[in-house]
Protein backbone atom coordinates (compact mmCIF):
# COMPACT_ATOMS: atom_id res chain seq x y z
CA UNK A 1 16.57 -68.24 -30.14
CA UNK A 2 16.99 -71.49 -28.59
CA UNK A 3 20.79 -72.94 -27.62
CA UNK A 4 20.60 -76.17 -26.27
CA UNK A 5 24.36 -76.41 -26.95
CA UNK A 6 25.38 -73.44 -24.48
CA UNK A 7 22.98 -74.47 -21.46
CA UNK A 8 24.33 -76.69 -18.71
CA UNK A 9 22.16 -78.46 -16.49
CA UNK A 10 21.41 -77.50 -13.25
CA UNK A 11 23.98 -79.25 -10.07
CA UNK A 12 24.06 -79.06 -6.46
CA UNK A 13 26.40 -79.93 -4.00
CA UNK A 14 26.31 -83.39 -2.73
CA UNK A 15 24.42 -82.97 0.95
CA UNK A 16 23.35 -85.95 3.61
CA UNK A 17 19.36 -84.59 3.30
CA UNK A 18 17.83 -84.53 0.53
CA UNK A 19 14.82 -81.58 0.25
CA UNK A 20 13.27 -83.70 -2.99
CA UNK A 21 13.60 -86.64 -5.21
CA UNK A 22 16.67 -86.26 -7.11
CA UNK A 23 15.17 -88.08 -9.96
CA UNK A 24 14.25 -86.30 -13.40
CA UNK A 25 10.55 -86.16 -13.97
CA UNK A 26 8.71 -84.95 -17.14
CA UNK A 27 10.24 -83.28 -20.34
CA UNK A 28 13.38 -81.10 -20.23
CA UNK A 29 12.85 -77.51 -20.55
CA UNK A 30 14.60 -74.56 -21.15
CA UNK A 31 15.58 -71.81 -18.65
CA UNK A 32 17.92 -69.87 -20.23
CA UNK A 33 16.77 -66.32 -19.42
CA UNK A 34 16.48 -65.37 -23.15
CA UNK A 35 13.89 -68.11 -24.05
CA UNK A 36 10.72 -66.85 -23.03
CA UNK A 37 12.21 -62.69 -22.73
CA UNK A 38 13.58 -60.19 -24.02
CA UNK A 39 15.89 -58.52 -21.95
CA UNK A 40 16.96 -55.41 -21.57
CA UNK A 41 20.26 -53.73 -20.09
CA UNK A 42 20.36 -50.22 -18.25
CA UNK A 43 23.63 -48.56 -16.98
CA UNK A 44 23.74 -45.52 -15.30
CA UNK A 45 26.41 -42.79 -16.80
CA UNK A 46 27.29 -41.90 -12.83
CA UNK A 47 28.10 -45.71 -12.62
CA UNK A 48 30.42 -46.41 -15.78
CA UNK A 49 32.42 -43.41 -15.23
CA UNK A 50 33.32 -43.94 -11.91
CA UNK A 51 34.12 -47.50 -13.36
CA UNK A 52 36.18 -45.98 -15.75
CA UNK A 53 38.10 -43.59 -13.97
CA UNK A 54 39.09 -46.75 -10.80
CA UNK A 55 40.48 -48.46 -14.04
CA UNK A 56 42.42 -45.70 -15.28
CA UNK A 57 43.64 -45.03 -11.80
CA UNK A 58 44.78 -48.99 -11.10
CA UNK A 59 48.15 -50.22 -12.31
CA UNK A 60 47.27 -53.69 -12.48
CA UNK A 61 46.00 -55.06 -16.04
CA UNK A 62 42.83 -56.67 -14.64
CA UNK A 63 41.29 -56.60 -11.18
CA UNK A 64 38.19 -56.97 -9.70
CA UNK A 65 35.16 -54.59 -8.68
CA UNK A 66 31.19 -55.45 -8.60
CA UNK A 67 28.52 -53.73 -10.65
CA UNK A 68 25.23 -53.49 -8.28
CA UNK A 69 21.98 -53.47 -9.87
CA UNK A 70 18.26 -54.62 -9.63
CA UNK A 71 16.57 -56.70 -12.25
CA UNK A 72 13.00 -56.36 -12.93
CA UNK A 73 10.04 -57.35 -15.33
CA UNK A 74 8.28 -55.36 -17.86
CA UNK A 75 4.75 -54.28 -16.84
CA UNK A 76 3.55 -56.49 -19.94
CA UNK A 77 5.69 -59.65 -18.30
CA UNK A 78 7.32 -60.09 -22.00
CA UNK A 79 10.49 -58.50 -21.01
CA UNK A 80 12.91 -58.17 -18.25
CA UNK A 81 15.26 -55.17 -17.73
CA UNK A 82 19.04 -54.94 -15.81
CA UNK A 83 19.45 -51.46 -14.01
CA UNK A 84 22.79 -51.14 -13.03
CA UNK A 85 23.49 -48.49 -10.69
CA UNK A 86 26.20 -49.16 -8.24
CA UNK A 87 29.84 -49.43 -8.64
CA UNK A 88 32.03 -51.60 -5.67
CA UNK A 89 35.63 -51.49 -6.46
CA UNK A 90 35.85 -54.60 -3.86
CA UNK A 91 38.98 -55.14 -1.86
CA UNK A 92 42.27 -56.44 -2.45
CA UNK A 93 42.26 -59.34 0.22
């Protein structure tokens, strides 16, 4: 369950104020949003066809759009679930 090769450690960008110590303390833990949950992905019919049917209607290959959602935990607080219910075909600029 644990992939310490696929995680990459946490960087900000370089700023003249610091907010805290820079300085590791303690042991290194994982935060990978699978460790400690299982999660769980929703998507809304409405959404994905309206996906699907900007995609048919594009004549490039690839482009870009946004899926909108709202993530949530599990009443039990073992879990986490993904509701995605909002298509944005963004813009071309």
């Amino acid at each position: 369950r644990f992939a310490p090769k696929r995680m990459v450690p946490f960087s900000f960008p370089l700023s003249k104020c610091a907010l805290w110590d820079p300085v590791p303390m303690g042991d290194v833990i994982g935060a990978h949003i699978t460790y400690y949950s299982n999660p769980r992905l929703a998507l809304l019919e409405k959404t994905l066809r309206l996906a699907y049917r900007h995609a048919k209607q594009n004549e490039k290959k690839s482009f870009s759009c946004f899926l909108l959602g709202t993530l949530a935990v599990d009443e039990d607080g073992e879990g986490i679930t993904l509701t995605i219910d909002r298509f944005d075909p963004g813009r071309e600029v």
